[in-house]
N, C-alpha and C. Protein backbone atom coordinates (compact mmCIF):
# COMPACT_ATOMS: atom_id res chain seq x y z
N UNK A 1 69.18 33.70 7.21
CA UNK A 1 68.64 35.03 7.28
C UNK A 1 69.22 35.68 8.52
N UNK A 2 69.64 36.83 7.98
CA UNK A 2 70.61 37.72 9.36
C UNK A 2 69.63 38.99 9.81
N UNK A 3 69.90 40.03 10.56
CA UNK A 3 69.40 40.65 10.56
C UNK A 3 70.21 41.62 11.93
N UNK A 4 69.86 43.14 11.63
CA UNK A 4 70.78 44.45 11.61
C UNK A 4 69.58 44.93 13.20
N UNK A 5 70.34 45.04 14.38
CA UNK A 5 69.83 46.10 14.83
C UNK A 5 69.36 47.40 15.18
N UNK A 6 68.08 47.70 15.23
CA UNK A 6 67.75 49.15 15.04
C UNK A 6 67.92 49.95 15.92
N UNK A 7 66.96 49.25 17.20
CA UNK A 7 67.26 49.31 18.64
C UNK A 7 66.20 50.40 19.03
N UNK A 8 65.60 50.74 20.18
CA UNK A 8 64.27 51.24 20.65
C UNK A 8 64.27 52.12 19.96
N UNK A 9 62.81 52.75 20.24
CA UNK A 9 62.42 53.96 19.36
C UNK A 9 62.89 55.15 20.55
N UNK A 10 62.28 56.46 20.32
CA UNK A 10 62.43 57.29 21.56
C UNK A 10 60.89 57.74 21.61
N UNK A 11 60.60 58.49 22.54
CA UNK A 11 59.18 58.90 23.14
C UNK A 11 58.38 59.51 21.89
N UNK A 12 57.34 59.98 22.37
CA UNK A 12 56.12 60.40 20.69
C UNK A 12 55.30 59.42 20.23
N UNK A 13 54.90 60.37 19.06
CA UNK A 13 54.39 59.44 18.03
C UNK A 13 53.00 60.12 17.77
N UNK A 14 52.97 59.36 16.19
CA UNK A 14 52.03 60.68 15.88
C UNK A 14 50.48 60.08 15.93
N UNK A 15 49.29 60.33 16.38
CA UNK A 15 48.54 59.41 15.86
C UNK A 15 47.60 59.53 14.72
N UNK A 16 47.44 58.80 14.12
CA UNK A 16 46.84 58.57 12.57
C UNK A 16 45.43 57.85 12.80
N UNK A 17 44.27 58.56 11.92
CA UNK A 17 43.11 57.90 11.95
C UNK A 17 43.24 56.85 11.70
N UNK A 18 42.12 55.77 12.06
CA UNK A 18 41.35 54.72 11.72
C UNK A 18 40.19 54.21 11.06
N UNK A 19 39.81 53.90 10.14
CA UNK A 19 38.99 53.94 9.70
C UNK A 19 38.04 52.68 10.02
N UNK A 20 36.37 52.74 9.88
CA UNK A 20 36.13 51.48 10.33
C UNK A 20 36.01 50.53 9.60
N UNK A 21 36.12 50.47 8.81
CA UNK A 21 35.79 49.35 7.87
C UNK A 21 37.34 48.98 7.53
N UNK A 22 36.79 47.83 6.30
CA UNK A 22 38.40 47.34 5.74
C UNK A 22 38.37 47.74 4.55
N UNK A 23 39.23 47.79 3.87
CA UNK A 23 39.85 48.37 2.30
C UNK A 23 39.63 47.16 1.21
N UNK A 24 38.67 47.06 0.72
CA UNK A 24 38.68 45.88 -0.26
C UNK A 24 39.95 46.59 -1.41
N UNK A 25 40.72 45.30 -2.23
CA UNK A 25 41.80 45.63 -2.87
C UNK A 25 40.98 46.00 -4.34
N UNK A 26 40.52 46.38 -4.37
CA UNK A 26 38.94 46.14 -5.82
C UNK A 26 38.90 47.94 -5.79
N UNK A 27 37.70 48.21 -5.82
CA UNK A 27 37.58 49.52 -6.52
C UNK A 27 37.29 50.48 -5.05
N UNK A 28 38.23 52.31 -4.65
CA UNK A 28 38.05 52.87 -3.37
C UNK A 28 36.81 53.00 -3.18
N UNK A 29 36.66 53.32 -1.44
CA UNK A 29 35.25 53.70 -1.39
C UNK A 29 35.95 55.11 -0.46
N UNK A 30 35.17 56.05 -0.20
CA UNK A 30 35.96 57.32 0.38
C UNK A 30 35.80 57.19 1.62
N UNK A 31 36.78 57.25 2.38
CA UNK A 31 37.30 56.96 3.99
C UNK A 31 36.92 57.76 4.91
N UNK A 32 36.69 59.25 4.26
CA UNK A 32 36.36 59.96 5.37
C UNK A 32 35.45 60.10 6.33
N UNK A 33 34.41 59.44 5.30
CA UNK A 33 33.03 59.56 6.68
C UNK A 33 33.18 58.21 7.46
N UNK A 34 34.11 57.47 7.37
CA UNK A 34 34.25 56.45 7.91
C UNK A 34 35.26 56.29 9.59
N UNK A 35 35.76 57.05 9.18
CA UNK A 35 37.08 57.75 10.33
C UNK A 35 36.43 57.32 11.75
N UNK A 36 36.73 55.74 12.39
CA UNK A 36 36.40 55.59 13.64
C UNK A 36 36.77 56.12 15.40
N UNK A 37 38.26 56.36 14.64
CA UNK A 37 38.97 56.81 16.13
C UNK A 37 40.67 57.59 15.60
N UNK A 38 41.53 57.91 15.91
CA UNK A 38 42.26 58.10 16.45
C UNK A 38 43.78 57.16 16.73
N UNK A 39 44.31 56.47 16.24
CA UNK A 39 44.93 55.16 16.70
C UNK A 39 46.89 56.14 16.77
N UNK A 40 47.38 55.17 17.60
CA UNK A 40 48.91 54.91 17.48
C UNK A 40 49.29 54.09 16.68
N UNK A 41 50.33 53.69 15.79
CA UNK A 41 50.98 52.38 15.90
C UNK A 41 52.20 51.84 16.36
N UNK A 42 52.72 52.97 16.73
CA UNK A 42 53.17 53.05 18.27
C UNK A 42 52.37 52.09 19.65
N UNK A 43 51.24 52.00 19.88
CA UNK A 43 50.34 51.83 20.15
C UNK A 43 49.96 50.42 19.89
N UNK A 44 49.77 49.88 18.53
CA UNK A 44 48.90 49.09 17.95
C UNK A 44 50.29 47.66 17.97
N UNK A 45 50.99 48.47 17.91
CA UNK A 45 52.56 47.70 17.50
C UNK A 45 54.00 47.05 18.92
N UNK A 46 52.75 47.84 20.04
CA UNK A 46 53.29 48.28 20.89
C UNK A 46 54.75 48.48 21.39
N UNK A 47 55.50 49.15 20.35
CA UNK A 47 56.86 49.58 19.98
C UNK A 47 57.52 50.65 20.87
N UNK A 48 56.70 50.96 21.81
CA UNK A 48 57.66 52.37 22.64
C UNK A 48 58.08 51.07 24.05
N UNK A 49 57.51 50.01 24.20
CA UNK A 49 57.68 49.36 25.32
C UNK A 49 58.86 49.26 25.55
N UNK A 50 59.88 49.00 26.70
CA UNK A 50 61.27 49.23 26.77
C UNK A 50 61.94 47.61 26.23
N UNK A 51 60.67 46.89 26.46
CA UNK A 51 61.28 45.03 26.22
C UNK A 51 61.50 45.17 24.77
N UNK A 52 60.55 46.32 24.10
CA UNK A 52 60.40 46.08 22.38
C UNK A 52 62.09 46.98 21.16
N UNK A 53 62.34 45.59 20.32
CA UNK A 53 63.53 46.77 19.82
C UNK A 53 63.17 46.25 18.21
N UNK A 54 64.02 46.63 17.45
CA UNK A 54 63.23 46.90 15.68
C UNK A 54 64.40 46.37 15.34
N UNK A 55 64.22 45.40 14.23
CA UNK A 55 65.53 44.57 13.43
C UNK A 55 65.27 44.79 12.14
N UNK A 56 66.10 45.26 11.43
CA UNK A 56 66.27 45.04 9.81
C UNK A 56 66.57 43.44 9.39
N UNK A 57 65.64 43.12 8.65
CA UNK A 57 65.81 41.49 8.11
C UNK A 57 67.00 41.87 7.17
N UNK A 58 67.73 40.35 6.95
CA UNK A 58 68.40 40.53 5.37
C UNK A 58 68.11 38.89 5.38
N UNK A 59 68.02 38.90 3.77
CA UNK A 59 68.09 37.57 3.12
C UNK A 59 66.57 36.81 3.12
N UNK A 60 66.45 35.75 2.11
CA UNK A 60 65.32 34.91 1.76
C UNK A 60 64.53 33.57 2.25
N UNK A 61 65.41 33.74 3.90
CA UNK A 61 64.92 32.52 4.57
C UNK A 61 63.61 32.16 5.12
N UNK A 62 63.15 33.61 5.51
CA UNK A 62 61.67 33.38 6.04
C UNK A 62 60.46 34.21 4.90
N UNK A 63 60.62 34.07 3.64
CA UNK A 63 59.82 34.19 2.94
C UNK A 63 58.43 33.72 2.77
N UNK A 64 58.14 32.52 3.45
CA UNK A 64 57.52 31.63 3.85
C UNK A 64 56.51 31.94 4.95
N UNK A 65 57.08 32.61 5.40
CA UNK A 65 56.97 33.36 6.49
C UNK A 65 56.02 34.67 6.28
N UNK A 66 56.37 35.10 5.57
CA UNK A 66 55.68 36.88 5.04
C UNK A 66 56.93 37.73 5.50
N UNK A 67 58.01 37.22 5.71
CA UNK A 67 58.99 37.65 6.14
C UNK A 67 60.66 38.24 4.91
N UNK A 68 60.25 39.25 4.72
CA UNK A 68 61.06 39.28 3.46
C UNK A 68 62.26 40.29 3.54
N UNK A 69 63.38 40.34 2.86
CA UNK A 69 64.67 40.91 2.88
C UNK A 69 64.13 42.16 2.64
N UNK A 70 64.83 43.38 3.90
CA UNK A 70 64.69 44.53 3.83
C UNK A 70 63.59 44.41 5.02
N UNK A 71 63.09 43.92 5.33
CA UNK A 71 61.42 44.19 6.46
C UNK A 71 61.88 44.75 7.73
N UNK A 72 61.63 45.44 8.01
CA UNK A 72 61.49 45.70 9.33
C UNK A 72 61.01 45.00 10.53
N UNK A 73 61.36 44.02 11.11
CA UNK A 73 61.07 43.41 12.45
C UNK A 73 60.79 43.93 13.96
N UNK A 74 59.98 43.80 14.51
CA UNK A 74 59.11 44.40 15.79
C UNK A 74 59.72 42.38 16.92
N UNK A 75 60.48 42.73 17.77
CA UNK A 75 60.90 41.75 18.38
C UNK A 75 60.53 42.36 20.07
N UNK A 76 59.76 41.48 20.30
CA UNK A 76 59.83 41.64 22.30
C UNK A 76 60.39 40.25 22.92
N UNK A 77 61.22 40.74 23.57
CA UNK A 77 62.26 40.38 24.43
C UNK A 77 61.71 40.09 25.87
N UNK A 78 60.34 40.26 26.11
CA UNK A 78 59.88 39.49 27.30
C UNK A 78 58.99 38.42 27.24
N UNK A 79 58.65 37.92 25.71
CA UNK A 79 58.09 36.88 25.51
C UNK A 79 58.71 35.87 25.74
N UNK A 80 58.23 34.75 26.03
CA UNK A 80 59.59 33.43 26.20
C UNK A 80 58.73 32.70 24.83
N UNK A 81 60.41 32.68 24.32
CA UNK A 81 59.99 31.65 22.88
C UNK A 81 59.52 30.28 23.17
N UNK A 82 58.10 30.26 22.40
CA UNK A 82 57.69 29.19 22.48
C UNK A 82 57.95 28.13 21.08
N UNK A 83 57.64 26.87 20.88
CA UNK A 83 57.33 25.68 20.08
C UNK A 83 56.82 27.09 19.03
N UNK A 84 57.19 26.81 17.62
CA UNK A 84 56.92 27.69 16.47
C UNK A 84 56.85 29.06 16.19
N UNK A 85 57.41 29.62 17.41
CA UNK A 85 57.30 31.23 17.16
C UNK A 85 58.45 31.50 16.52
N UNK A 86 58.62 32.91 15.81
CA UNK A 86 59.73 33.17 14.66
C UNK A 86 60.30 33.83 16.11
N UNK A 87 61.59 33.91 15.89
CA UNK A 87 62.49 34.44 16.60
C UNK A 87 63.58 34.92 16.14
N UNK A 88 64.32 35.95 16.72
CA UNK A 88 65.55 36.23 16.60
C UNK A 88 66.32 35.59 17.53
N UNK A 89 67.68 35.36 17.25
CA UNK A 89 68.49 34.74 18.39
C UNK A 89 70.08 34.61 17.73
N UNK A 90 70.92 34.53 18.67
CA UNK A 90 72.15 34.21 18.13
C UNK A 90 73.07 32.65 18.03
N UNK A 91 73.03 32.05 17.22
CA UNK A 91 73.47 31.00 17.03
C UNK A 91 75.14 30.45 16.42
N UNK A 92 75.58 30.33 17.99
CA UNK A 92 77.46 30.33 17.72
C UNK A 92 77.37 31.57 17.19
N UNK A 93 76.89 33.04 18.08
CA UNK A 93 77.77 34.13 17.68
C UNK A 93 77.14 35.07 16.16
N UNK A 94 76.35 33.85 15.76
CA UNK A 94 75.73 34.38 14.36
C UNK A 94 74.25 34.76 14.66
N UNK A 95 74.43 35.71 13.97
CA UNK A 95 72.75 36.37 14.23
C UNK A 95 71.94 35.77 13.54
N UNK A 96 70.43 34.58 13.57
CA UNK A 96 69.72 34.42 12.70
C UNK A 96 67.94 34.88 12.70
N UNK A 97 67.20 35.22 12.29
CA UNK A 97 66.21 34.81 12.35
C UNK A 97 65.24 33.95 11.71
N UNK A 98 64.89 32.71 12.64
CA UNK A 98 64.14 31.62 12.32
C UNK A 98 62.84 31.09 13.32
N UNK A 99 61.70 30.11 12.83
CA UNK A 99 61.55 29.45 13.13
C UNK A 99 61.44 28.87 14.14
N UNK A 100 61.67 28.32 15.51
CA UNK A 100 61.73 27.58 16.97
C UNK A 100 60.82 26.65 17.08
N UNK A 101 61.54 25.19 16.60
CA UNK A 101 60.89 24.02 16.83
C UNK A 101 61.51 23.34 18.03
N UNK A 102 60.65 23.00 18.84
CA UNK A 102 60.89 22.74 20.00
C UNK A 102 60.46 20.87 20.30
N UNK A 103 61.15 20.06 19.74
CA UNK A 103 60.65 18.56 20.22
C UNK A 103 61.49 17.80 21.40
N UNK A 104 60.62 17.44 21.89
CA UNK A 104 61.24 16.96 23.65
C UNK A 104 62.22 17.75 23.66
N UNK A 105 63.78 17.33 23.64
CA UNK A 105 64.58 17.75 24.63
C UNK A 105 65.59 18.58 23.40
N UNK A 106 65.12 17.99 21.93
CA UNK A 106 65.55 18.86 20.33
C UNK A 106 65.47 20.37 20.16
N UNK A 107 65.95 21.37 20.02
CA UNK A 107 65.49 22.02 19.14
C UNK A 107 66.33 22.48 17.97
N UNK A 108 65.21 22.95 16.97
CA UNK A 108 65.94 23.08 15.97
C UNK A 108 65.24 24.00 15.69
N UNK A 109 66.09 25.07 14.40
CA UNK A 109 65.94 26.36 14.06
C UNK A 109 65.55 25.96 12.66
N UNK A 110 64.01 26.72 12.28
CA UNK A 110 63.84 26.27 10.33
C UNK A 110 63.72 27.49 10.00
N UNK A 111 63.96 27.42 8.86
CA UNK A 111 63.42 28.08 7.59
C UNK A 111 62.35 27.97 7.08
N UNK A 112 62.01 29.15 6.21
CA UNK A 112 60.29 29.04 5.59
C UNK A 112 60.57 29.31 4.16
N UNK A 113 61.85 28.53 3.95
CA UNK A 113 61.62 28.71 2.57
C UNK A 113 62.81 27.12 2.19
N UNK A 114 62.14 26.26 1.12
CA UNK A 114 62.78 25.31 0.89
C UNK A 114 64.32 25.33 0.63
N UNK A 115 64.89 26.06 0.36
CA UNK A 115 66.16 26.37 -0.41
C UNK A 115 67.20 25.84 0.82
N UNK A 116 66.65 25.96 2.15
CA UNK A 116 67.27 26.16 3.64
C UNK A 116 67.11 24.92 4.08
N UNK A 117 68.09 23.89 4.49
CA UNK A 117 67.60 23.06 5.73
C UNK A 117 67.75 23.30 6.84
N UNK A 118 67.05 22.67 7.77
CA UNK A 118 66.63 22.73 8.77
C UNK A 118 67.93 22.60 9.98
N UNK A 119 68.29 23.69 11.03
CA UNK A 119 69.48 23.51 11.75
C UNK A 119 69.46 23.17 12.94
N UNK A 120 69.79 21.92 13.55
CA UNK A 120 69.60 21.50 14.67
C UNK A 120 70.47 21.72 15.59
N UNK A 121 70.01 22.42 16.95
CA UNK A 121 70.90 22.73 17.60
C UNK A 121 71.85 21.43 18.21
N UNK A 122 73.13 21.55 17.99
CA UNK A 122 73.41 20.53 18.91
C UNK A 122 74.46 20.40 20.36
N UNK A 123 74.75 19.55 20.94
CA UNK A 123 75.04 19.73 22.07
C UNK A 123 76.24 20.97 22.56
N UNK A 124 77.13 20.71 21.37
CA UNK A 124 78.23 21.77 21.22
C UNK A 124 77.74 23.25 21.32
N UNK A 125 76.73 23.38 19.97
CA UNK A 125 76.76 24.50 19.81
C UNK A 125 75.70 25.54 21.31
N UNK A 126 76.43 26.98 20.64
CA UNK A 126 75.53 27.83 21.85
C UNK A 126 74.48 29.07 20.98
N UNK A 127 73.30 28.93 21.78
CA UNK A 127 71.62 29.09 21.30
C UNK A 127 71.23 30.36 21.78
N UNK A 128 71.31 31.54 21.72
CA UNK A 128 70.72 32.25 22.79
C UNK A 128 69.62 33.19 21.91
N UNK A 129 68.43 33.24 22.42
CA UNK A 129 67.05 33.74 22.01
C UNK A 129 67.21 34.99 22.40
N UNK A 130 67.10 35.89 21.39
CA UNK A 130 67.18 37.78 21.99
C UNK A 130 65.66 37.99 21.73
N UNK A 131 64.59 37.20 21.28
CA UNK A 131 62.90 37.81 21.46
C UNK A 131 62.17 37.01 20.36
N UNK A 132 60.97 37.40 20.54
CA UNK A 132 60.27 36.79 19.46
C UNK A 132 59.26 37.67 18.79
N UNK A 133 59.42 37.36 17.21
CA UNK A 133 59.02 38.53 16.10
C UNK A 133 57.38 38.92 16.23
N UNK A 134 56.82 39.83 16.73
CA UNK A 134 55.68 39.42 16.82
C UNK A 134 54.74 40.30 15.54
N UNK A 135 55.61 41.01 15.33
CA UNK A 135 55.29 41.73 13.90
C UNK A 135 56.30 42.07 12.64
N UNK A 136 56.07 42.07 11.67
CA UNK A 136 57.39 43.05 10.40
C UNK A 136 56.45 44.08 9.63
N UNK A 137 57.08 44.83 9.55
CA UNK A 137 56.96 45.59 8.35
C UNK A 137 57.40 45.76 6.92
N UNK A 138 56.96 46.39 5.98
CA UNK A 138 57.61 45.76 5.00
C UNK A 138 57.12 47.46 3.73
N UNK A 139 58.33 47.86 3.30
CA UNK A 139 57.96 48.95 2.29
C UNK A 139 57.55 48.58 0.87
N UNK A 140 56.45 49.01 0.50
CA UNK A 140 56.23 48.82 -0.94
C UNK A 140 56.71 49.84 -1.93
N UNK A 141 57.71 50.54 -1.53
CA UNK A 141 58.30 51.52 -2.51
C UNK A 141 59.08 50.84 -4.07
């Protein structure tokens, strides 16, 4: 799984109610008298931050994941990747996003979808972590 940089947003943003309750997927109930606040997701997503930049996914590796071809990726770049966080990173030059399994002195990059095995970094190759995914988006059009 590769994925396309978007790269920061610029200043703004619009903000959109909130409602308080949750949306059962079953039959509407009407939202308006419900309207708690005011929100960003700008805000909620915290996407204007300068550490934060937006990746277009491609491909079926982190399906597994909730992570699907076409999604929009929310990556901050001041998190330090830990043991299982999804990440972006470049591997020998290749852009992937995966996975970060971290055992003793191992790591290796997975997939969340069987089709993929599992890629272990090894001594040769070069690893470099550009952030870790802490949200995607995803269009239902």
């Amino acid at each position: 799984m590769s994925f396309t940089v978007i790269g920061p947003l610029t200043a703004g943003g619009l903000k959109l109610p909130r409602c308080s309750f949750r949306v059962p997927a079953g039959f509407p109930s009407p939202a308006a008298d419900h309207i708690e606040q005011h929100i960003s997701l700008d805000e909620v997503l915290n996407i204007r931050a300068p550490h934060v930049y937006l990746v277009s996914i491609a491909g079926d590796s982190m399906q597994g994941a909730g992570i699907f071809d076409g999604d929009l990726a929310i990556v901050d770049r001041a998190l330090e990747a830990a043991h299982n966080d999804i990440v972006v990173a470049l591997l020998n030059n290749e852009p992937v996003c995966k996975r970060l399994c971290k055992r003793e002195s191992q790591m290796i990059l997975l997939s969340e979808n069987p089709k993929y095995p599992p890629r272990y970094v090894l001594e040769g190759d070069e690893l470099a972590i550009w952030g870790v995914i802490t949200h995607s988006v995803r269009s239902h059009d």
